[in-house]
PDB file of N, CA and C in Angstrom:
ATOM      1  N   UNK A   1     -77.557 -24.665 123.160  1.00  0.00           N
ATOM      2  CA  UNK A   1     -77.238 -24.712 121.738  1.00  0.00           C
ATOM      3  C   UNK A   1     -76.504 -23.420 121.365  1.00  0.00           C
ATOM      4  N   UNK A   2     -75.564 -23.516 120.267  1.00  0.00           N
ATOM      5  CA  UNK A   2     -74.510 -22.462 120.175  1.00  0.00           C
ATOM      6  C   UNK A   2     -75.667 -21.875 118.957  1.00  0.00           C
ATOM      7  N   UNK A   3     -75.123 -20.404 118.827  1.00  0.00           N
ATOM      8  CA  UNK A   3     -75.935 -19.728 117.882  1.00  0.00           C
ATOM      9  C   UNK A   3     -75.044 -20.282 116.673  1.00  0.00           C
ATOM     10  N   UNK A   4     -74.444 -20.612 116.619  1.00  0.00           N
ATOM     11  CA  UNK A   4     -73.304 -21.186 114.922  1.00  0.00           C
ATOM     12  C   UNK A   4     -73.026 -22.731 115.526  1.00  0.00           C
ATOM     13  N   UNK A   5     -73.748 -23.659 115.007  1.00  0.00           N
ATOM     14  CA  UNK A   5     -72.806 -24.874 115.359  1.00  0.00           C
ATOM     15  C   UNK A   5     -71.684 -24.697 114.330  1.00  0.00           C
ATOM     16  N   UNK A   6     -70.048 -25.164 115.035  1.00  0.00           N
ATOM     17  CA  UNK A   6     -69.038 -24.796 114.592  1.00  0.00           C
ATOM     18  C   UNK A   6     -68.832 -25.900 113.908  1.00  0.00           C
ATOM     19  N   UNK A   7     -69.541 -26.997 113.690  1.00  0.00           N
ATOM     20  CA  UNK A   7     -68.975 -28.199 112.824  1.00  0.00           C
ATOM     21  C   UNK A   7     -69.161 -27.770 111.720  1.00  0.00           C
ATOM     22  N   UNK A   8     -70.794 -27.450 111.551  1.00  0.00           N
ATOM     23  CA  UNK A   8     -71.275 -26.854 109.901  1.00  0.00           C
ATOM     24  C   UNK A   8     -69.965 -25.942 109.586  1.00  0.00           C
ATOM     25  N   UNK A   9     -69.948 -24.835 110.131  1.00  0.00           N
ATOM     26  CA  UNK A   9     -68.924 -23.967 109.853  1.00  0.00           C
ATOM     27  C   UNK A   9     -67.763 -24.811 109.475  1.00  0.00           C
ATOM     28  N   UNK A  10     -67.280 -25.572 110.089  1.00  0.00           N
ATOM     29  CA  UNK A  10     -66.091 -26.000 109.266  1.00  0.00           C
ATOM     30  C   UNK A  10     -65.783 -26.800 108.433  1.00  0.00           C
ATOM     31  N   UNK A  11     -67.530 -27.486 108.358  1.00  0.00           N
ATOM     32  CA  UNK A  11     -67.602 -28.292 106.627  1.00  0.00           C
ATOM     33  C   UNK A  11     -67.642 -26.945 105.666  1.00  0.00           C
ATOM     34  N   UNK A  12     -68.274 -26.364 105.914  1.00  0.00           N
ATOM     35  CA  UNK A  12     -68.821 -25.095 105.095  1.00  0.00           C
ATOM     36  C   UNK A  12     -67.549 -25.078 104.407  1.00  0.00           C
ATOM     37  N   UNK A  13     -65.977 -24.219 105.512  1.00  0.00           N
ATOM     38  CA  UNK A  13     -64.890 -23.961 104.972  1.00  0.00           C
ATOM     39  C   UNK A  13     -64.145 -25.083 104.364  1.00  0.00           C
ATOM     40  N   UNK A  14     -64.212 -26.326 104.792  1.00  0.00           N
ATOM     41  CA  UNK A  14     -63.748 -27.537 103.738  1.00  0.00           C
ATOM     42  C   UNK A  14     -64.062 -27.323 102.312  1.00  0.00           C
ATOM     43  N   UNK A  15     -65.363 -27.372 101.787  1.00  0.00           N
ATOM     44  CA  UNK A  15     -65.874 -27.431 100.586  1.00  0.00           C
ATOM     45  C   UNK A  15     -65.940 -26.159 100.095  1.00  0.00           C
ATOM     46  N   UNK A  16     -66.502 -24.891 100.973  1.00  0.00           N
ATOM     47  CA  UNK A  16     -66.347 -23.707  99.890  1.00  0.00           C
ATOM     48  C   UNK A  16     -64.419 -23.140 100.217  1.00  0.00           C
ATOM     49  N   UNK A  17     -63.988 -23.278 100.473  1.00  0.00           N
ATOM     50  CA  UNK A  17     -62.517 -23.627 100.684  1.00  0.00           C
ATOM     51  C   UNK A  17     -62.667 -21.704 100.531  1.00  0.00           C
ATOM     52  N   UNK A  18     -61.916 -21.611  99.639  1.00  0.00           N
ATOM     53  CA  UNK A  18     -61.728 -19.580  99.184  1.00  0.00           C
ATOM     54  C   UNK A  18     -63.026 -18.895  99.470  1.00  0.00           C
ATOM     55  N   UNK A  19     -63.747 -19.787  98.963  1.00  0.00           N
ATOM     56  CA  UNK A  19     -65.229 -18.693  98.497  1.00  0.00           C
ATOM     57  C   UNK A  19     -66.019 -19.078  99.567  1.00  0.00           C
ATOM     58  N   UNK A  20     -65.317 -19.407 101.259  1.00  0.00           N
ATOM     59  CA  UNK A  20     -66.072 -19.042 102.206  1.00  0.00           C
ATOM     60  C   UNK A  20     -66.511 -17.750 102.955  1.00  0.00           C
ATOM     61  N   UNK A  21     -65.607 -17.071 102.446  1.00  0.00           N
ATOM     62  CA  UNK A  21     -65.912 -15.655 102.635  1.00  0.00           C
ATOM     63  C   UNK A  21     -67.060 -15.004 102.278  1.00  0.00           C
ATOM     64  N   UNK A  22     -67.079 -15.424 100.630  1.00  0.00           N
ATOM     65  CA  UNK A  22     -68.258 -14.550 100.137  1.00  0.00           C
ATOM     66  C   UNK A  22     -69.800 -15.579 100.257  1.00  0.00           C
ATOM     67  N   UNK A  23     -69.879 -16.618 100.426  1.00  0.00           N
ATOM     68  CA  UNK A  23     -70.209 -17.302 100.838  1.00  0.00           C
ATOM     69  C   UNK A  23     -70.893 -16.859 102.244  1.00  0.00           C
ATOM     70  N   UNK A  24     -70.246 -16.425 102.855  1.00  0.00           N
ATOM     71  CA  UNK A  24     -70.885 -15.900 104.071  1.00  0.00           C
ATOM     72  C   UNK A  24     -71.222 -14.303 104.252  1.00  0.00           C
ATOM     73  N   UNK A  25     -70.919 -13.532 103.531  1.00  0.00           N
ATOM     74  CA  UNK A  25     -71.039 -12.901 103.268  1.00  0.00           C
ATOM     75  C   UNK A  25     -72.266 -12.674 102.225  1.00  0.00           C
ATOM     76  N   UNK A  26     -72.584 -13.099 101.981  1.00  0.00           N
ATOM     77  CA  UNK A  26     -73.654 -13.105 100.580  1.00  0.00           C
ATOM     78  C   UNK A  26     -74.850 -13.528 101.627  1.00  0.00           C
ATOM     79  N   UNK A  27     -74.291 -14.786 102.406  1.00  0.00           N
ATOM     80  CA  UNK A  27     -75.674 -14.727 103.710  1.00  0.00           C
ATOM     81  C   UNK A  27     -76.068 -13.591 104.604  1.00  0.00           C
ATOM     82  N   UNK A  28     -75.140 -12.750 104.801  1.00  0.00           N
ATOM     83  CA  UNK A  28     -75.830 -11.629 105.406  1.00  0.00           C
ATOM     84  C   UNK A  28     -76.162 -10.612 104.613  1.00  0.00           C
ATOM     85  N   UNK A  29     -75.801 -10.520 103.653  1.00  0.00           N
ATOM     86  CA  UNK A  29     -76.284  -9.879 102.779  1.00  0.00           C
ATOM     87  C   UNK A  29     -78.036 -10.026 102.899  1.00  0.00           C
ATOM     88  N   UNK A  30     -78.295 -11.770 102.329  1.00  0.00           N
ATOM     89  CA  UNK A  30     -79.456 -11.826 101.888  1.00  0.00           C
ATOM     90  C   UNK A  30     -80.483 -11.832 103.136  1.00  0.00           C
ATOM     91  N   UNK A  31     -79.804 -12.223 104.028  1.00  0.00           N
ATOM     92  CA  UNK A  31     -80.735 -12.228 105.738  1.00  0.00           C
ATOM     93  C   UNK A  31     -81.375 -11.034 105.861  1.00  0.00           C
ATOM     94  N   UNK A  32     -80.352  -9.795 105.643  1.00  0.00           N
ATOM     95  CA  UNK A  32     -80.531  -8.564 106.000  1.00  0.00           C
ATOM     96  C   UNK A  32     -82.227  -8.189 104.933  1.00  0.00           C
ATOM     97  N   UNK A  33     -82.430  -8.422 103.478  1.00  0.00           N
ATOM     98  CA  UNK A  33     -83.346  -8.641 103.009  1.00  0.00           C
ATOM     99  C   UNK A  33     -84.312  -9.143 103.311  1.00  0.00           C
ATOM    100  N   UNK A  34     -83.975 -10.498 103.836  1.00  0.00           N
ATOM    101  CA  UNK A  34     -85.192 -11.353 103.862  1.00  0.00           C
ATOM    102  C   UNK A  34     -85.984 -10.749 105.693  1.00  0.00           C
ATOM    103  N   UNK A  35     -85.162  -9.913 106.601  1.00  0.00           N
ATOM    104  CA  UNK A  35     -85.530  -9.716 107.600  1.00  0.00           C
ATOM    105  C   UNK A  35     -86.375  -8.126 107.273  1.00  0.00           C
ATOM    106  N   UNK A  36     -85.750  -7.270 105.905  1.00  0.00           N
ATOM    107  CA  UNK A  36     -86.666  -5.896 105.834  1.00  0.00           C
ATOM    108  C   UNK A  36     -88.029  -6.448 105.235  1.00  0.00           C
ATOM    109  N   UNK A  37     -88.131  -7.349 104.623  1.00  0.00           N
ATOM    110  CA  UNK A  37     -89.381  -8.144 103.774  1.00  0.00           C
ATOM    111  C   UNK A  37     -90.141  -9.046 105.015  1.00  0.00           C
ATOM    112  N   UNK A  38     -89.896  -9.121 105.900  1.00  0.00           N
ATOM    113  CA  UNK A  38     -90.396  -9.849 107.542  1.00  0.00           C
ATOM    114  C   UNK A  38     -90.994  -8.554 107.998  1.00  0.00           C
ATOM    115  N   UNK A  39     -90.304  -7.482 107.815  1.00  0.00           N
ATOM    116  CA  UNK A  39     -90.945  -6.113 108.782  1.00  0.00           C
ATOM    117  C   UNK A  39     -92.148  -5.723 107.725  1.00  0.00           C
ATOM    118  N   UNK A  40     -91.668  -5.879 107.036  1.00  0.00           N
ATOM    119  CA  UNK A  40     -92.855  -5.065 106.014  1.00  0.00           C
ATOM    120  C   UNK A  40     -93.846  -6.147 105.962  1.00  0.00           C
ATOM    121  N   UNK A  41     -94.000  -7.116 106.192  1.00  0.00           N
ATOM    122  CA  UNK A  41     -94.978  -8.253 106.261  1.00  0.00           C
ATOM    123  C   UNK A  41     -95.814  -7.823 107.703  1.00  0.00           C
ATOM    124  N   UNK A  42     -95.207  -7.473 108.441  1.00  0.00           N
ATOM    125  CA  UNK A  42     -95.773  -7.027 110.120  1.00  0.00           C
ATOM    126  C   UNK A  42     -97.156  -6.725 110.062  1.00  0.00           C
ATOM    127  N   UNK A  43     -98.306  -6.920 110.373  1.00  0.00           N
ATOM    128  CA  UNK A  43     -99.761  -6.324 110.474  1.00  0.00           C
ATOM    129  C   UNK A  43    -100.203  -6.867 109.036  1.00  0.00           C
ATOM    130  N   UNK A  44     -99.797  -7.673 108.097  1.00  0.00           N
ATOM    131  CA  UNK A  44     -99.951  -8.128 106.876  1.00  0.00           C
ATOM    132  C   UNK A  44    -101.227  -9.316 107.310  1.00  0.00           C
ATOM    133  N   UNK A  45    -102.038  -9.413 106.201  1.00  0.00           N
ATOM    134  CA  UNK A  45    -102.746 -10.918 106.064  1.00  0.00           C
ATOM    135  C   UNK A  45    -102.643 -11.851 105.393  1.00  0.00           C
ATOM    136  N   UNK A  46    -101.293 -11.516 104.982  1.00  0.00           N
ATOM    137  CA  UNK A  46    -100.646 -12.549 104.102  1.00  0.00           C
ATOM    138  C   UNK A  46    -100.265 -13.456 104.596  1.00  0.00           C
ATOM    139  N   UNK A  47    -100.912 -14.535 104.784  1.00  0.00           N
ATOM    140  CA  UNK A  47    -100.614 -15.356 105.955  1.00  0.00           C
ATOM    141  C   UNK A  47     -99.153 -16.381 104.765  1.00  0.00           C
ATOM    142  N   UNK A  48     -99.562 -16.941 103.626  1.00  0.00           N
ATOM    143  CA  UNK A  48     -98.589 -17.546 103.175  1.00  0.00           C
ATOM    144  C   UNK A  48     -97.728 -16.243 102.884  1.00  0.00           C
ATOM    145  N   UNK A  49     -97.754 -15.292 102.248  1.00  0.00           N
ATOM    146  CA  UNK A  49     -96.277 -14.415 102.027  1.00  0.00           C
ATOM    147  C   UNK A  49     -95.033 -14.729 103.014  1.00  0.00           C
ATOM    148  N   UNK A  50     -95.753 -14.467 104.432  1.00  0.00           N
ATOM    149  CA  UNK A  50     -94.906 -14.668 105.344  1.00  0.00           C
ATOM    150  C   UNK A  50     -94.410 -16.226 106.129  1.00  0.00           C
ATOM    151  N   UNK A  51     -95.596 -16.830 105.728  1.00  0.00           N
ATOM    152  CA  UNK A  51     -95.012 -18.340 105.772  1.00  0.00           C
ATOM    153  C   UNK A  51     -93.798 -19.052 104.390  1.00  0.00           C
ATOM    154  N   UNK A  52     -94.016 -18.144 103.129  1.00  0.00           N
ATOM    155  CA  UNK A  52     -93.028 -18.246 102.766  1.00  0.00           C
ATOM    156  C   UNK A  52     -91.247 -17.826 102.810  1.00  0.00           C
ATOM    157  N   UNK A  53     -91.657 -16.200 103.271  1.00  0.00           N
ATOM    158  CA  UNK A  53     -90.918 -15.497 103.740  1.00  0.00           C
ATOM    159  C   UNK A  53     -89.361 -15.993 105.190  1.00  0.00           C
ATOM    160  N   UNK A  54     -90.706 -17.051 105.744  1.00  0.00           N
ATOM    161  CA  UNK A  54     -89.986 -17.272 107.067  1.00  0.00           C
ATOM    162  C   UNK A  54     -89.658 -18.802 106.551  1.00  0.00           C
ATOM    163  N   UNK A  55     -89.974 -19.325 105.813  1.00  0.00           N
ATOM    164  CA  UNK A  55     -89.400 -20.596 104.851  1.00  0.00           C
ATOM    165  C   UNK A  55     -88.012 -20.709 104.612  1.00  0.00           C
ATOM    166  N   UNK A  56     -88.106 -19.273 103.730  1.00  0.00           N
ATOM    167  CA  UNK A  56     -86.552 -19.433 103.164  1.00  0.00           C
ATOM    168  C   UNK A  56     -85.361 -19.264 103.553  1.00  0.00           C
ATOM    169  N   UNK A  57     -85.878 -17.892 104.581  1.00  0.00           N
ATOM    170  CA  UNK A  57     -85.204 -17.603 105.595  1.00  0.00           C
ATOM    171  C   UNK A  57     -84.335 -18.846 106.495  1.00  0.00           C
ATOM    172  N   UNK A  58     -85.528 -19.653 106.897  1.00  0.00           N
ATOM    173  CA  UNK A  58     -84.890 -20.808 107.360  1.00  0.00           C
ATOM    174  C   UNK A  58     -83.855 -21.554 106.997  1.00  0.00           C
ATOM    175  N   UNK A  59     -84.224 -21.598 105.678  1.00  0.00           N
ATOM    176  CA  UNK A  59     -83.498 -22.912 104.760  1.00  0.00           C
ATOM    177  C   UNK A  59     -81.969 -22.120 104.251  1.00  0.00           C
ATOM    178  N   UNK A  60     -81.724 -20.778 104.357  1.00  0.00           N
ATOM    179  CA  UNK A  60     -80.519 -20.280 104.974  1.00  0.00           C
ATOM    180  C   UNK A  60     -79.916 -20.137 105.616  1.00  0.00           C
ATOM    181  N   UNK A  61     -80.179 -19.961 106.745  1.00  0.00           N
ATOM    182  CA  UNK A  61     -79.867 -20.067 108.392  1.00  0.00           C
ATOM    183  C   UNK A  61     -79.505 -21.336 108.628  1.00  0.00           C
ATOM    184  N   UNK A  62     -79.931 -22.313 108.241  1.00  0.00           N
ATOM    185  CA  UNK A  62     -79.935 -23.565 108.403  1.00  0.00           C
ATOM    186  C   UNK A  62     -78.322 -24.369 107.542  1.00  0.00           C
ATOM    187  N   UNK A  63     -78.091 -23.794 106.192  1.00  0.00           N
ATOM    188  CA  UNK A  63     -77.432 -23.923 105.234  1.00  0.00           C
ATOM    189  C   UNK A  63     -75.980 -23.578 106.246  1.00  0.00           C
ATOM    190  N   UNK A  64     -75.897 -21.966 106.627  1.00  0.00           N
ATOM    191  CA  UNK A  64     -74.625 -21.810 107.643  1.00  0.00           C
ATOM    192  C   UNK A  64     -74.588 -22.134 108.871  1.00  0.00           C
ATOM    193  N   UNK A  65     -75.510 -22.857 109.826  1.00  0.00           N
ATOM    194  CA  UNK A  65     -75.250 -23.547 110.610  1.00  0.00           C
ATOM    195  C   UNK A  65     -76.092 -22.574 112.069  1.00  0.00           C
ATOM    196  N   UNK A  66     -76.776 -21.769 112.172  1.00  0.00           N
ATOM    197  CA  UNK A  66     -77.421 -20.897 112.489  1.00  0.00           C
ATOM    198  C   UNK A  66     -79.247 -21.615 112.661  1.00  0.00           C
ATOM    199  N   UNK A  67     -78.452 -22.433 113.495  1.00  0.00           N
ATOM    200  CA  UNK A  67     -79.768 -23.268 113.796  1.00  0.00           C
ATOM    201  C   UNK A  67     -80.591 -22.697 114.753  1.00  0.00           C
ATOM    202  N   UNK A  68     -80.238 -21.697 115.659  1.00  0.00           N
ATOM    203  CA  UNK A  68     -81.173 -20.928 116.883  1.00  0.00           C
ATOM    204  C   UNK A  68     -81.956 -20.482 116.028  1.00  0.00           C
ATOM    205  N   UNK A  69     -81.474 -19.481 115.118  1.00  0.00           N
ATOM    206  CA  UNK A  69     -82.676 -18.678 114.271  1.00  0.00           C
ATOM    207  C   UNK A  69     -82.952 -19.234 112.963  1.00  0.00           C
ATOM    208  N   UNK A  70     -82.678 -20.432 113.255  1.00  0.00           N
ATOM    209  CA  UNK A  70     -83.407 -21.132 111.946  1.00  0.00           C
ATOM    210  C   UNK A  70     -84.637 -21.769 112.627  1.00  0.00           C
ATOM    211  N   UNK A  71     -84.521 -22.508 113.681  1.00  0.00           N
ATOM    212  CA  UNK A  71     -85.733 -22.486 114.845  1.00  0.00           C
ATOM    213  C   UNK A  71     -86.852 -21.627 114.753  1.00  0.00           C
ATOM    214  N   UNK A  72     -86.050 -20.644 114.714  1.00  0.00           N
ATOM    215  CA  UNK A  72     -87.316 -19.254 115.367  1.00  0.00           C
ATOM    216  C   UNK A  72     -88.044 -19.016 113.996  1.00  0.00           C
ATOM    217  N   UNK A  73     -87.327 -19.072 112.825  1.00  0.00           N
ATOM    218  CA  UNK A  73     -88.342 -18.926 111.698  1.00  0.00           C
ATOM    219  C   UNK A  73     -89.021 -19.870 111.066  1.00  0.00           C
ATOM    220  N   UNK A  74     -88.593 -21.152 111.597  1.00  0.00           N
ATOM    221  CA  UNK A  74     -89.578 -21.778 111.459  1.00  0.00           C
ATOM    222  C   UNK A  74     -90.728 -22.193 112.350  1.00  0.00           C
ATOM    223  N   UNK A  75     -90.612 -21.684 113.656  1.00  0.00           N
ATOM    224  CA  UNK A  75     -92.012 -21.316 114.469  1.00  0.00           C
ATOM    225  C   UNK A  75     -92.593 -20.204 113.645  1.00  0.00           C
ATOM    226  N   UNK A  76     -91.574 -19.149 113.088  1.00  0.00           N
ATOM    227  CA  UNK A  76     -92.804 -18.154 112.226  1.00  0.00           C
ATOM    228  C   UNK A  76     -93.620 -18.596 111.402  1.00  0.00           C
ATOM    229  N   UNK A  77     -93.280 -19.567 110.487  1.00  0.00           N
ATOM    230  CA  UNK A  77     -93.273 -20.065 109.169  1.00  0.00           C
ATOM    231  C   UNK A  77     -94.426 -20.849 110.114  1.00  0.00           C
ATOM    232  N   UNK A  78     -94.212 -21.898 111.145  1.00  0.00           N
ATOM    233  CA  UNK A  78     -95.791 -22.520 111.710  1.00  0.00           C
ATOM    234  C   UNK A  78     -96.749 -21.836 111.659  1.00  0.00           C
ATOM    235  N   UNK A  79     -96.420 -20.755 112.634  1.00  0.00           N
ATOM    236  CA  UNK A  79     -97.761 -19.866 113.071  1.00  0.00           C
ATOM    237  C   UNK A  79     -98.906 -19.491 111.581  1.00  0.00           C
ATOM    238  N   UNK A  80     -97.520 -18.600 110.475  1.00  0.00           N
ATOM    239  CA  UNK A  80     -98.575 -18.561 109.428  1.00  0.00           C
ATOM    240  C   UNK A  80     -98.960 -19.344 108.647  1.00  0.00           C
ATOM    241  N   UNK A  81     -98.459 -20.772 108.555  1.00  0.00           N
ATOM    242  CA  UNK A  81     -99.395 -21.753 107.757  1.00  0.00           C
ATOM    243  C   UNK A  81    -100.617 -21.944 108.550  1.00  0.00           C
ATOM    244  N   UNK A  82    -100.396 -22.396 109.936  1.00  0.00           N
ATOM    245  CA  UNK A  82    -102.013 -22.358 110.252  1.00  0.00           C
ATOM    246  C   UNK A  82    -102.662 -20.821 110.686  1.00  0.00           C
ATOM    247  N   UNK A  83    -102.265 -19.644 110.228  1.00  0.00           N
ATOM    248  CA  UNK A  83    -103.161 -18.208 109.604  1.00  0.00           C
ATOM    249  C   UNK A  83    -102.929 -17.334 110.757  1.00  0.00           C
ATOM    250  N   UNK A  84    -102.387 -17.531 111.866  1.00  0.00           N
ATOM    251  CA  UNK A  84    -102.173 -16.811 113.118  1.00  0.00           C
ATOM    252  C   UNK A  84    -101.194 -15.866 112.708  1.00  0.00           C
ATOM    253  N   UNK A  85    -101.074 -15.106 112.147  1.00  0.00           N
ATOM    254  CA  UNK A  85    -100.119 -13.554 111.890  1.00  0.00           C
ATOM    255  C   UNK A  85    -100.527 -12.271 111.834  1.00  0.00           C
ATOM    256  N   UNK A  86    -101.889 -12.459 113.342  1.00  0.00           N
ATOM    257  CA  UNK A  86    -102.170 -11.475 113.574  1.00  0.00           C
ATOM    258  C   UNK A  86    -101.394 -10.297 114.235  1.00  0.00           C
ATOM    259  N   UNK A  87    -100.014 -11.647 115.120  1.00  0.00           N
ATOM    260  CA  UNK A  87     -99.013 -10.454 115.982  1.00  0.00           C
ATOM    261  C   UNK A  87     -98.024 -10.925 115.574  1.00  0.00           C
ATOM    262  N   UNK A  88     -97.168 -10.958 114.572  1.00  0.00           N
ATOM    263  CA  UNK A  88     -96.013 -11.167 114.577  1.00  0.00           C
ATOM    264  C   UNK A  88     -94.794 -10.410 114.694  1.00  0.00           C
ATOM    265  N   UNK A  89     -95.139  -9.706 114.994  1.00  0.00           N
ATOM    266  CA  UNK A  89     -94.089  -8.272 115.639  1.00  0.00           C
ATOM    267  C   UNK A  89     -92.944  -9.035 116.203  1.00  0.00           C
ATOM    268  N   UNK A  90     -93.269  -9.686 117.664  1.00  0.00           N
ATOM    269  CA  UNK A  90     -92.867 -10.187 118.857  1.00  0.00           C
ATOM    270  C   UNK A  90     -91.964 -11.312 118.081  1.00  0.00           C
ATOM    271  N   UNK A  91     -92.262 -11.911 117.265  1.00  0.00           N
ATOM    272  CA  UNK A  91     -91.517 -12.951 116.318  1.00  0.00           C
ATOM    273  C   UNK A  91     -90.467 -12.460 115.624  1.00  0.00           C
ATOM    274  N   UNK A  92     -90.847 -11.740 114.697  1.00  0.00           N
ATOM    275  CA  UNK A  92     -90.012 -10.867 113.789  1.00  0.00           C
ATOM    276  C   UNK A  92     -88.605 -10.178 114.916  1.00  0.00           C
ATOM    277  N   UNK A  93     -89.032  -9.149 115.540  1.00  0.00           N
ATOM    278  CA  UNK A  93     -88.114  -8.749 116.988  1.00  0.00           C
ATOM    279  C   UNK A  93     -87.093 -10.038 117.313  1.00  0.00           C
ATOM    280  N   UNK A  94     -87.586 -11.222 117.856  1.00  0.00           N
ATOM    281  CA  UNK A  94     -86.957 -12.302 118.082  1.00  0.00           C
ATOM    282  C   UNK A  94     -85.719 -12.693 116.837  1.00  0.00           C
ATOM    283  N   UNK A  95     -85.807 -12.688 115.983  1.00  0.00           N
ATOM    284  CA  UNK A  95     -85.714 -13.337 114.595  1.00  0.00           C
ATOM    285  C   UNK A  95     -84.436 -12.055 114.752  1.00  0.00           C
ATOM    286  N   UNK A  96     -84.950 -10.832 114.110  1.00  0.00           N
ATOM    287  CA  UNK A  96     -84.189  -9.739 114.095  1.00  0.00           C
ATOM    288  C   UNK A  96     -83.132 -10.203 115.124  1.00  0.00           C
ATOM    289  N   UNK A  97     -83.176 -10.027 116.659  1.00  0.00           N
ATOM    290  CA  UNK A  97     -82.550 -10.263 117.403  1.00  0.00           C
ATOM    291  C   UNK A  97     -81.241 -11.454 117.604  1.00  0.00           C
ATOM    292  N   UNK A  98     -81.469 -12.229 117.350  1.00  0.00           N
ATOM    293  CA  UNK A  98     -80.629 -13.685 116.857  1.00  0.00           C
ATOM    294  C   UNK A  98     -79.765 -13.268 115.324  1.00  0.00           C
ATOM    295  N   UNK A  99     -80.335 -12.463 114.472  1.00  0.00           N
ATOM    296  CA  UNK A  99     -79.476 -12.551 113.643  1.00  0.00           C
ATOM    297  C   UNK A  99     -78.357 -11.895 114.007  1.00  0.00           C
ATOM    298  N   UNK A 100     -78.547 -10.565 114.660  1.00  0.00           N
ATOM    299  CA  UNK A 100     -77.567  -9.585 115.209  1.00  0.00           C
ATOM    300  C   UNK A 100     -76.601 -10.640 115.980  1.00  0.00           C
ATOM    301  N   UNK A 101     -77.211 -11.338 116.785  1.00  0.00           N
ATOM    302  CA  UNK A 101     -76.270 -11.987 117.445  1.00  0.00           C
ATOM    303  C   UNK A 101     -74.673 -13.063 116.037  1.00  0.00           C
ATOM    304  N   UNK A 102     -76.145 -13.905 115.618  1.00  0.00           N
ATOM    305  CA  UNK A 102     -75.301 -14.656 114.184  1.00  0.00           C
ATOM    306  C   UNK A 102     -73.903 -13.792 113.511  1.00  0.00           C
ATOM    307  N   UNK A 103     -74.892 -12.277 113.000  1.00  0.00           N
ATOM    308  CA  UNK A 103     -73.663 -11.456 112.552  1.00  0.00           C
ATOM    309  C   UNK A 103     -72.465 -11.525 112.919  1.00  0.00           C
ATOM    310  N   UNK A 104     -72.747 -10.972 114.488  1.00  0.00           N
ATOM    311  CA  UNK A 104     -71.485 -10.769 115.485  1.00  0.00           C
ATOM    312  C   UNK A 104     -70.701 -11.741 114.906  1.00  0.00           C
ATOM    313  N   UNK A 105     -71.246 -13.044 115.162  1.00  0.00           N
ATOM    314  CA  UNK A 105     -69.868 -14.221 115.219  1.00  0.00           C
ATOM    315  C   UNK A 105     -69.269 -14.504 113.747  1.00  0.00           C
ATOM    316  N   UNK A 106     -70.350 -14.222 112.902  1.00  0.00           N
ATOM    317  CA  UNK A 106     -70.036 -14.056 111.280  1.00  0.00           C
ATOM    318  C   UNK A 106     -68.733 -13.599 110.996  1.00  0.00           C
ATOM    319  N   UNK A 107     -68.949 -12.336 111.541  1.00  0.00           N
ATOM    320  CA  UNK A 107     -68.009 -11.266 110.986  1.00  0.00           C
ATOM    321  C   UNK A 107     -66.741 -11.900 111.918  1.00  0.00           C
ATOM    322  N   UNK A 108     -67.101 -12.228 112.698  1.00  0.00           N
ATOM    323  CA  UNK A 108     -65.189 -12.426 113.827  1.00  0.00           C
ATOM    324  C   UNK A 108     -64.895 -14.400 112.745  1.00  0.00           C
ATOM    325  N   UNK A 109     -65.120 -14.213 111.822  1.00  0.00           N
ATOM    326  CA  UNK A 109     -65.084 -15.754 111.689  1.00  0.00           C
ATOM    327  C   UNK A 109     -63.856 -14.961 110.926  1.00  0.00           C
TER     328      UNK A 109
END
């Protein structure tokens, strides 16, 4: 599986036509957020904070076509609905990791 399926991407640019730029841009923007609000959740017992956290996350990732790490946060988003966020370090790391990758191809788009 590609870290960007390129079809989404090029409905994306069909319909947001100009304002695919900021459009994508505004997603890394908000990733970059929603991934410092994932770290700071780390050692948390907030088991829904971070099941929400890794929710929305998803449902962005998902929106630009960034289905690897839309995957991975929603295994996060599993783990803490049923309360297991005793280690999510190793998750978060993962998550972190894939976006860097996403970026990369972001930015060369």
């Amino acid at each position: 599986m590609d870290h960007i399926d390129q079809a989404a991407v090029l409905s994306l640019k069909e319909v947001m036509e100009d304002d695919f730029p900021l459009l994508m841009t505004t997603f890394l923007q908000d990733a970059e957020k929603r991934l410092i609000l994932l770290n700071q959740l780390i050692g948390s017992d907030d088991a829904d904070a971070i099941r929400r956290a890794a929710h929305s996350f998803k449902g962005s990732c998902g929106n630009v076509g960034a289905q690897i790490l839309a995957s991975y946060c929603a295994h996060l988003e599993h783990k803490a609905a049923n309360q297991d966020v005793g280690n999510i370090q190793e998750d978060v790391d993962r998550i972190r990791e894939e976006f860097n990758l996403v970026k990369k191809i972001i930015v060369a788009l």
